[in-house]
N, C-alpha and C. Protein backbone atom coordinates (compact mmCIF):
# COMPACT_ATOMS: atom_id res chain seq x y z
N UNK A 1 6.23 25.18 0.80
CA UNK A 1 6.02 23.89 0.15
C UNK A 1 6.07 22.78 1.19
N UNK A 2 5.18 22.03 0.38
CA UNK A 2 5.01 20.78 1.82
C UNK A 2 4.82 19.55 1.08
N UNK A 3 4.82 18.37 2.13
CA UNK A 3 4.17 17.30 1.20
C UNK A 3 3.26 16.45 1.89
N UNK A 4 1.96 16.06 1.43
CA UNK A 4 0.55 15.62 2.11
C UNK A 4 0.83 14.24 1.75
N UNK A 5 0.42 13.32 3.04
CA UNK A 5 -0.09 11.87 2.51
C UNK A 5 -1.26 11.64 2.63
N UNK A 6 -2.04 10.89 2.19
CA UNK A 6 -3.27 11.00 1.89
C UNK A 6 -3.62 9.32 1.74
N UNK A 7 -4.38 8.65 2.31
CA UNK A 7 -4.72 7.31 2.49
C UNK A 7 -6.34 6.81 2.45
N UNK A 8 -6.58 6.67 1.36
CA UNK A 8 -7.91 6.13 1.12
C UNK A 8 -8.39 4.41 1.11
N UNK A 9 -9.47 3.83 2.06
CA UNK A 9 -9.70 2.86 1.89
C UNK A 9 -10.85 2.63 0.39
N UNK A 10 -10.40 1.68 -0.29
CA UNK A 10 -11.60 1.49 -1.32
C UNK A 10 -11.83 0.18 -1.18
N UNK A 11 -13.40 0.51 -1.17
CA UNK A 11 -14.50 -0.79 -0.59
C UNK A 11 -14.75 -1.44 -1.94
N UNK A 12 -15.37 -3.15 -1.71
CA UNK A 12 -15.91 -3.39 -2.86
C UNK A 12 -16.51 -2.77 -3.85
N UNK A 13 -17.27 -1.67 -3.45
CA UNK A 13 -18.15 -1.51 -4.64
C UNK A 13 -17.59 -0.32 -4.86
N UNK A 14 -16.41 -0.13 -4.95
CA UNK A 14 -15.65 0.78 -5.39
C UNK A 14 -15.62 2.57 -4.58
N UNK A 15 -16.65 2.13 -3.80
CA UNK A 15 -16.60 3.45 -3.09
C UNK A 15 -15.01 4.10 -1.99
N UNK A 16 -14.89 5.43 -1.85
CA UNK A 16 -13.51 5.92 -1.70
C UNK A 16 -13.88 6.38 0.01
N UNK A 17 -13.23 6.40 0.72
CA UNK A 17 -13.07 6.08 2.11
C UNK A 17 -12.33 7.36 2.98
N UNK A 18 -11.76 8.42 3.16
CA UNK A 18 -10.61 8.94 3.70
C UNK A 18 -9.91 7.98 5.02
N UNK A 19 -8.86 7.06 5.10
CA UNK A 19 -8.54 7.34 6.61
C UNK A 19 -7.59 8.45 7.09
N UNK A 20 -7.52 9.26 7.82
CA UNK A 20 -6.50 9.65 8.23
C UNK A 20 -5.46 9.24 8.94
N UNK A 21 -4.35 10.14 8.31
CA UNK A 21 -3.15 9.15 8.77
C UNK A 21 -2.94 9.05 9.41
N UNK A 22 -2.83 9.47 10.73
CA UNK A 22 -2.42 9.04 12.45
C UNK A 22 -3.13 7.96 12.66
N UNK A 23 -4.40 7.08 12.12
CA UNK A 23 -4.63 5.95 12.16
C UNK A 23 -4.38 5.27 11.09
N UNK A 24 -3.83 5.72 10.24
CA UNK A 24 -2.78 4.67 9.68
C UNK A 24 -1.53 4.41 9.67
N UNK A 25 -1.18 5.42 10.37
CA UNK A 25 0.41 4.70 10.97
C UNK A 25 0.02 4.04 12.52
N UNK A 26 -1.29 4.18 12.89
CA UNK A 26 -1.34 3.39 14.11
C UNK A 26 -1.59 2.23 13.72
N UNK A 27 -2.45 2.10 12.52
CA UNK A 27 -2.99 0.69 12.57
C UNK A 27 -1.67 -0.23 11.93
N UNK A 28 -0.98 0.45 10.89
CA UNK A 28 0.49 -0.69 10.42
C UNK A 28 0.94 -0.89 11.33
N UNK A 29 1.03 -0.03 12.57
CA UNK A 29 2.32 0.09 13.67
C UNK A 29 1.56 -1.50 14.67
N UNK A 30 -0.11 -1.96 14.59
CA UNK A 30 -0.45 -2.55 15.30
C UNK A 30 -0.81 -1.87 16.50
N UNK A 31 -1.01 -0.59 16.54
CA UNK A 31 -1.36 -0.73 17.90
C UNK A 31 -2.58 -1.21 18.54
N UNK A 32 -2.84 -1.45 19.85
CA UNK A 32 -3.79 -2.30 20.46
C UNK A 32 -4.80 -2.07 20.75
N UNK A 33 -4.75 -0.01 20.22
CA UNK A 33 -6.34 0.84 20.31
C UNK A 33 -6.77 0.63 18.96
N UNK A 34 -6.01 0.59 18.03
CA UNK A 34 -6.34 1.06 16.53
C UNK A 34 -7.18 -0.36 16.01
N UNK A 35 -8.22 -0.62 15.41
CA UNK A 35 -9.04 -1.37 15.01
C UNK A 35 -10.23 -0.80 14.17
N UNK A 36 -10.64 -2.16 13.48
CA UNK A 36 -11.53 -1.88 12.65
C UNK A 36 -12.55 -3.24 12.58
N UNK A 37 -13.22 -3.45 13.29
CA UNK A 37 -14.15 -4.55 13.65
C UNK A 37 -14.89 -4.90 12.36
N UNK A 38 -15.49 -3.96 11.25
CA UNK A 38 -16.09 -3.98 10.17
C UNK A 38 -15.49 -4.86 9.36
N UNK A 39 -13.80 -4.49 9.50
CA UNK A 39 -13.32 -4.96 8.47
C UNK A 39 -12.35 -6.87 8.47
N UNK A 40 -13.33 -7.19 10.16
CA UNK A 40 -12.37 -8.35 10.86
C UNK A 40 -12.24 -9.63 9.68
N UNK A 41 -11.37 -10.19 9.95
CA UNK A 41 -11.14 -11.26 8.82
C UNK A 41 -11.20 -11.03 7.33
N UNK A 42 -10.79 -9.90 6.92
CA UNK A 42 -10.96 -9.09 5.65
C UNK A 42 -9.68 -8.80 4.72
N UNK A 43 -9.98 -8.91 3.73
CA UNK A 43 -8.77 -7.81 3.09
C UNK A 43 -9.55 -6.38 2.38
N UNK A 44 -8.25 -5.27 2.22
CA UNK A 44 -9.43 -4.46 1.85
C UNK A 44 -8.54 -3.52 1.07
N UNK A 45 -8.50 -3.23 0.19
CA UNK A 45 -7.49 -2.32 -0.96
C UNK A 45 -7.66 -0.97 -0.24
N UNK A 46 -6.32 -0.17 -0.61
CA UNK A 46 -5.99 1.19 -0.26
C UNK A 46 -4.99 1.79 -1.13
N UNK A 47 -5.52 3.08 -1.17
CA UNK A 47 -4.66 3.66 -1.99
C UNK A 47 -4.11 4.85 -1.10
N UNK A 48 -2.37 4.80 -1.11
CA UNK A 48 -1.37 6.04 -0.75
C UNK A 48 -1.00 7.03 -1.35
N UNK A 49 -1.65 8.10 -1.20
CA UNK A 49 -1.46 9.35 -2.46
C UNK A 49 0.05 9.80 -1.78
N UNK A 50 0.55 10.24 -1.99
CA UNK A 50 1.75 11.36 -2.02
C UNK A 50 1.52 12.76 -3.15
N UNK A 51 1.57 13.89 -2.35
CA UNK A 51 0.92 15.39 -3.14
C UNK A 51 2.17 16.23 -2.87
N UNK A 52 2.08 16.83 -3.35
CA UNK A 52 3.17 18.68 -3.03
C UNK A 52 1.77 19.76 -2.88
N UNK A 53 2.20 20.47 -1.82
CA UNK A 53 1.63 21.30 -1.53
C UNK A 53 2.49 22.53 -1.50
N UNK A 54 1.84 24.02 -1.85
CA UNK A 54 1.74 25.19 -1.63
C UNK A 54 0.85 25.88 -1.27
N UNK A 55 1.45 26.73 0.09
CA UNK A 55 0.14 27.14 1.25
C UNK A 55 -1.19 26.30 1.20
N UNK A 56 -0.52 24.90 1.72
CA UNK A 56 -1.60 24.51 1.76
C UNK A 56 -2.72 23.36 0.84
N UNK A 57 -2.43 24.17 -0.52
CA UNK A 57 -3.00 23.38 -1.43
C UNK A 57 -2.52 22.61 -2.42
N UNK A 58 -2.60 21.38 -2.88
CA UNK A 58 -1.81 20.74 -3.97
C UNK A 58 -1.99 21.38 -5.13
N UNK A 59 -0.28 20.63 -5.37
CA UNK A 59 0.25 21.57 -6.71
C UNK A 59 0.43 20.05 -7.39
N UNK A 60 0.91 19.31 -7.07
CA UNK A 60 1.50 17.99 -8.01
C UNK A 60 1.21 16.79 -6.94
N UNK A 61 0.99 15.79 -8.00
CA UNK A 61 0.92 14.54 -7.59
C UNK A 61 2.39 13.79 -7.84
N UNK A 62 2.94 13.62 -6.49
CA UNK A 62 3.94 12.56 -6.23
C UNK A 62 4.41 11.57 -7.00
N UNK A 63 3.18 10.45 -5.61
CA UNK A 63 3.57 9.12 -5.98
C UNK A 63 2.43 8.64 -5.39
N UNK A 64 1.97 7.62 -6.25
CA UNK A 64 0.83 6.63 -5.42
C UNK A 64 0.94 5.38 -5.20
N UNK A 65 0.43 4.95 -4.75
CA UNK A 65 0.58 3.05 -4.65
C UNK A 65 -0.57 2.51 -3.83
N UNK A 66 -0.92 0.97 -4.32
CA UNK A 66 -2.24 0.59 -4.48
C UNK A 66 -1.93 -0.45 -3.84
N UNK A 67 -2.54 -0.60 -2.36
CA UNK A 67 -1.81 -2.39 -1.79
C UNK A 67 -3.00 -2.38 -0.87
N UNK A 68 -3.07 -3.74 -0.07
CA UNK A 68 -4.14 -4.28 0.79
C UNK A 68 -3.83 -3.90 2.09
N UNK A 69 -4.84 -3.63 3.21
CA UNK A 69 -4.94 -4.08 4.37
C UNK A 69 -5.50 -5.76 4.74
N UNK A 70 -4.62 -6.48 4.77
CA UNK A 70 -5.09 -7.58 5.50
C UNK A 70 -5.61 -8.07 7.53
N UNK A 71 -6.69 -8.02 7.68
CA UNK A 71 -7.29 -7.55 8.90
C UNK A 71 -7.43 -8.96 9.54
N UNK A 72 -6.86 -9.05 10.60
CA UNK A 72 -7.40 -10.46 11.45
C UNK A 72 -8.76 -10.49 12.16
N UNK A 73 -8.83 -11.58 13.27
CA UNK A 73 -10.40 -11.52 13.54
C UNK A 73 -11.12 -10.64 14.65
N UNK A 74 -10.12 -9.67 14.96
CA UNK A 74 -10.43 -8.61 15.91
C UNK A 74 -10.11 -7.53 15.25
N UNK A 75 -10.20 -7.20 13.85
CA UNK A 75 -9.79 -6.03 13.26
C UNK A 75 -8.71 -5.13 13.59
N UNK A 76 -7.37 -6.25 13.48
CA UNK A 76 -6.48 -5.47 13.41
C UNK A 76 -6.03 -5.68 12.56
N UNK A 77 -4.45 -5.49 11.89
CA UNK A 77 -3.30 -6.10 10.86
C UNK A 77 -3.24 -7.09 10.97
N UNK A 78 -3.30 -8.19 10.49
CA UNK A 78 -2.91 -9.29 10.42
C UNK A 78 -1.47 -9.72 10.67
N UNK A 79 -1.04 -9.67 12.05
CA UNK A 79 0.55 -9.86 12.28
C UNK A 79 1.15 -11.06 10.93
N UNK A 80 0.66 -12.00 10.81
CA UNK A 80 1.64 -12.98 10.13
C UNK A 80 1.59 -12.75 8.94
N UNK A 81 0.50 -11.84 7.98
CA UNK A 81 0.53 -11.31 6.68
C UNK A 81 1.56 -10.04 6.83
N UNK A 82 1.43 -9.33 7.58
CA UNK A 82 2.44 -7.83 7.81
C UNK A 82 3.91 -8.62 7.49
N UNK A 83 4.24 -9.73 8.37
CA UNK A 83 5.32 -10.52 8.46
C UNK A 83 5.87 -10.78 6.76
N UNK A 84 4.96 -11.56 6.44
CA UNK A 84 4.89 -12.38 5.10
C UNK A 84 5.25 -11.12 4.00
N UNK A 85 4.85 -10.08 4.35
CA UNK A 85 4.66 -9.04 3.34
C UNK A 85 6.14 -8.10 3.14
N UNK A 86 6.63 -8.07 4.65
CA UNK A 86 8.30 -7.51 5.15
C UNK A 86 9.59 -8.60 4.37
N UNK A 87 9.15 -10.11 4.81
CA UNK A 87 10.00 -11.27 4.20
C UNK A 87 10.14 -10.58 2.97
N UNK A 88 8.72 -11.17 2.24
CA UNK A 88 8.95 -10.75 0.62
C UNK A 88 9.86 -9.71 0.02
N UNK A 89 9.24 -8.31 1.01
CA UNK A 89 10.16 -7.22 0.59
C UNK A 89 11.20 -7.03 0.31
N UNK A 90 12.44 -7.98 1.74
CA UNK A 90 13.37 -8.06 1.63
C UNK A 90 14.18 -9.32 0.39
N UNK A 91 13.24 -10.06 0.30
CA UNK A 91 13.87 -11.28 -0.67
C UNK A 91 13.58 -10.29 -2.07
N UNK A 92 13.19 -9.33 -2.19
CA UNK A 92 12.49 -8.83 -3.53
C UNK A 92 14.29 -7.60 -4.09
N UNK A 93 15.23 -7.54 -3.12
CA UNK A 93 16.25 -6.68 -3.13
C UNK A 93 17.22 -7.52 -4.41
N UNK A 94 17.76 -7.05 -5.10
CA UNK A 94 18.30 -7.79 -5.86
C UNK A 94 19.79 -7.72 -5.10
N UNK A 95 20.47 -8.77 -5.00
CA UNK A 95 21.79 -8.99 -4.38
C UNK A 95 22.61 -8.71 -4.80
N UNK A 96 23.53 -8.05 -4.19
CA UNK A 96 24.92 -7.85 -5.16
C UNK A 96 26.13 -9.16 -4.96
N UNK A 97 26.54 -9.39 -5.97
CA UNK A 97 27.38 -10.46 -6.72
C UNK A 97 28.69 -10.16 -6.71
N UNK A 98 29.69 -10.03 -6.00
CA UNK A 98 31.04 -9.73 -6.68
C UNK A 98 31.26 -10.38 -7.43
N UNK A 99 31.22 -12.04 -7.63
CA UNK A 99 31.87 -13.21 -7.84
C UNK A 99 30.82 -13.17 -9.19
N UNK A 100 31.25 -13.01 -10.19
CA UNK A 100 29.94 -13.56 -11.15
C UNK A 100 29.96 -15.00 -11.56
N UNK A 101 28.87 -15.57 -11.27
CA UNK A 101 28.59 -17.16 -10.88
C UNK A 101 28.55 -17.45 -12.42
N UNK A 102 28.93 -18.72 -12.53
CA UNK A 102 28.84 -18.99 -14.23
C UNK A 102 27.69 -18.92 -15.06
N UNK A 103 28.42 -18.67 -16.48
CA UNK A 103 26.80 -17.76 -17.48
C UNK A 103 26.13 -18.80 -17.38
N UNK A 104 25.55 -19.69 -17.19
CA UNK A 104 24.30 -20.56 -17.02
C UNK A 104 23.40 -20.42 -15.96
N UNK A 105 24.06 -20.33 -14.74
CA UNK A 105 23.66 -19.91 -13.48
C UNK A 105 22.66 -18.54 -13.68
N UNK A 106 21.36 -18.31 -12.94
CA UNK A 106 21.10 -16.75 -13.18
C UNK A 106 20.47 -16.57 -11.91
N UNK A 107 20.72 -15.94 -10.95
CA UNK A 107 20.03 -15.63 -9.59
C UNK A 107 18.72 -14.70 -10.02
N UNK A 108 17.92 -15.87 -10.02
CA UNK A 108 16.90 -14.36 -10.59
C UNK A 108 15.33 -14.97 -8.89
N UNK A 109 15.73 -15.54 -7.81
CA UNK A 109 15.06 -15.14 -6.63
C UNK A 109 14.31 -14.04 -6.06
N UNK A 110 14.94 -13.02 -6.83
CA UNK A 110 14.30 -11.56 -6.42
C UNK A 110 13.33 -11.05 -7.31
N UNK A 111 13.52 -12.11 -8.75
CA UNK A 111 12.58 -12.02 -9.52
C UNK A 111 11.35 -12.43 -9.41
N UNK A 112 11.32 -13.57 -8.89
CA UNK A 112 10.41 -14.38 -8.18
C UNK A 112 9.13 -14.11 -7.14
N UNK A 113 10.08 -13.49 -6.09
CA UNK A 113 9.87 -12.51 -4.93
C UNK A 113 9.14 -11.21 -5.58
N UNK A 114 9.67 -10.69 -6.25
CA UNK A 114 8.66 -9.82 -6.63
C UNK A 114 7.48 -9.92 -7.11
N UNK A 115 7.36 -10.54 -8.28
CA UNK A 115 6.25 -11.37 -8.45
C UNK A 115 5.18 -11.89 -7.91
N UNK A 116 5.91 -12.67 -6.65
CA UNK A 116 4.81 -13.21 -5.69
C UNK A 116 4.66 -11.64 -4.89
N UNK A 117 5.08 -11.09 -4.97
CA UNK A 117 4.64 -9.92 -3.98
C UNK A 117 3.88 -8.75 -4.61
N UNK A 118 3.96 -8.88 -5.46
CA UNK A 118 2.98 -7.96 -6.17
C UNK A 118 1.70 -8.65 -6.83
N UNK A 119 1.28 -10.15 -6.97
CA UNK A 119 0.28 -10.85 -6.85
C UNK A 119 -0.23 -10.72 -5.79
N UNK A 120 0.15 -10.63 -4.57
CA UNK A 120 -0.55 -10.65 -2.97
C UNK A 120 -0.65 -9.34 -3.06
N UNK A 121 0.08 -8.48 -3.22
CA UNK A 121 0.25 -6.91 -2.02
C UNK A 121 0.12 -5.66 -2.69
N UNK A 122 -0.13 -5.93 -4.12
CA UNK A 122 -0.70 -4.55 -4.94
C UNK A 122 -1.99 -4.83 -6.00
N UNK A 123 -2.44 -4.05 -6.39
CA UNK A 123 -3.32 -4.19 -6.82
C UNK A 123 -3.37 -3.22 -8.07
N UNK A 124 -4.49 -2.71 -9.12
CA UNK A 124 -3.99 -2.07 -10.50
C UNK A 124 -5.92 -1.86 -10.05
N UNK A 125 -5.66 -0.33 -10.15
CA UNK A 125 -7.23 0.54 -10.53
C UNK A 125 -7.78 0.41 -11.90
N UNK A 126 -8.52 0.26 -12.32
CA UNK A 126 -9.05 0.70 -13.55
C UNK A 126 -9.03 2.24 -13.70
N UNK A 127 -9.04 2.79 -14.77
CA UNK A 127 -8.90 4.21 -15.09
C UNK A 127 -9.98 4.92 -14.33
N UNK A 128 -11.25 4.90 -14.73
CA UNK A 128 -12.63 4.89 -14.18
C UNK A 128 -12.30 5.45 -12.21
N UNK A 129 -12.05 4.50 -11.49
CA UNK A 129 -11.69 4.37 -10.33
C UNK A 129 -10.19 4.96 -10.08
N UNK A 130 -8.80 5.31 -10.63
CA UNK A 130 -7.91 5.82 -10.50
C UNK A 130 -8.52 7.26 -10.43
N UNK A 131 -8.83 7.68 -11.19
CA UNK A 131 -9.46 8.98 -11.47
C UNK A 131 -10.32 9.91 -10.13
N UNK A 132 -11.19 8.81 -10.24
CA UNK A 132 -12.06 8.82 -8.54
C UNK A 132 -11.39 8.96 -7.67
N UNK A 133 -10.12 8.32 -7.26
CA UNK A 133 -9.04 8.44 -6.17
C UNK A 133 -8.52 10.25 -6.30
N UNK A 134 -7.48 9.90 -7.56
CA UNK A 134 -7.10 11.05 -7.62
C UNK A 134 -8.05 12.56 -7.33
N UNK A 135 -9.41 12.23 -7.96
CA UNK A 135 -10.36 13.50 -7.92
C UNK A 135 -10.31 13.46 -6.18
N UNK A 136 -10.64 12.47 -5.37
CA UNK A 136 -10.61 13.02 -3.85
C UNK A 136 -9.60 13.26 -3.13
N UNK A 137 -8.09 12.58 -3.57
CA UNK A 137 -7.02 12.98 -3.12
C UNK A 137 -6.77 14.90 -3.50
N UNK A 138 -7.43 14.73 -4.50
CA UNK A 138 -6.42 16.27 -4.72
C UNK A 138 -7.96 17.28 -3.97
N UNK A 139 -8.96 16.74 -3.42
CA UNK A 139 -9.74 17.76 -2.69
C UNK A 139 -11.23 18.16 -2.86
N UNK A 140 -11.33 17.08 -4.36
CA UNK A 140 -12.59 17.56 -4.61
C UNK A 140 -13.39 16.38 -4.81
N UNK A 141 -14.36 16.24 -3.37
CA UNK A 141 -15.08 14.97 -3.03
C UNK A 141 -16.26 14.77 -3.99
N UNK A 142 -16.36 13.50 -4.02
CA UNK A 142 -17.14 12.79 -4.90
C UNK A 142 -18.91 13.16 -4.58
């Protein structure tokens, strides 16, 4: 048993992309080979499959999640969106309280934070197109 990640770019017109992952942990990581000139000054939706495998072949679907590449003007990551996107993350943690602040008071910041971070940094497939993902994640191309 194993477990596959699987990283698809989806283009405007809905078409499904494979990248493989050693360039996509190069390209989050920024590195200075990894680029995509096509996509310079762009944003561009992706979907992260997570699979279980046996010998090889998937047995179950994980976990997925649906968020942007934001690309600067030499097709890389956009350092100050990557930035913007880490902030959020962390303001998105809900805090722990020993002291409970009076019942009027409600720390709800992380509520907020989430919110704004899932307006910018995820996105929601239509069924139609989820389907399409899943059909090429699990192996059988379009």
């Amino acid at each position: 048993m194993g477990i596959s990640l699987r990283v698809f770019l989806i283009h405007d017109d809905n078409s499904i992309h494979r990248l493989p992952l050693t360039r996509f942990e190069r390209l989050i990581d920024r590195d200075p080979k990894e680029r995509f000139p096509q996509y310079a000054g762009k944003s561009i939706r992706y979907a992260l499959v997570a699979l279980e495998l046996v010998d090889r072949k998937p047995i179950e679907f994980l976990h997925i999640e649906y968020s942007y590449f934001y690309f600067d003007a030499n097709g890389q990551i956009n350092a100050m969106e990557q930035e913007k996107e880490r902030v959020l993350g962390v303001q998105m943690i809900r805090p722990l309280e020993p002291d409970q602040p009076p019942e009027k008071i409600v720390n709800a910041q992380y509520r907020f934070a989430r919110k704004r971070f899932s307006d910018r940094y995820i996105w929601t497939p239509n069924p139609e197109l989820e389907a399409a993902i899943l059909k090429v994640a699990w192996g059988k191309y379009l």
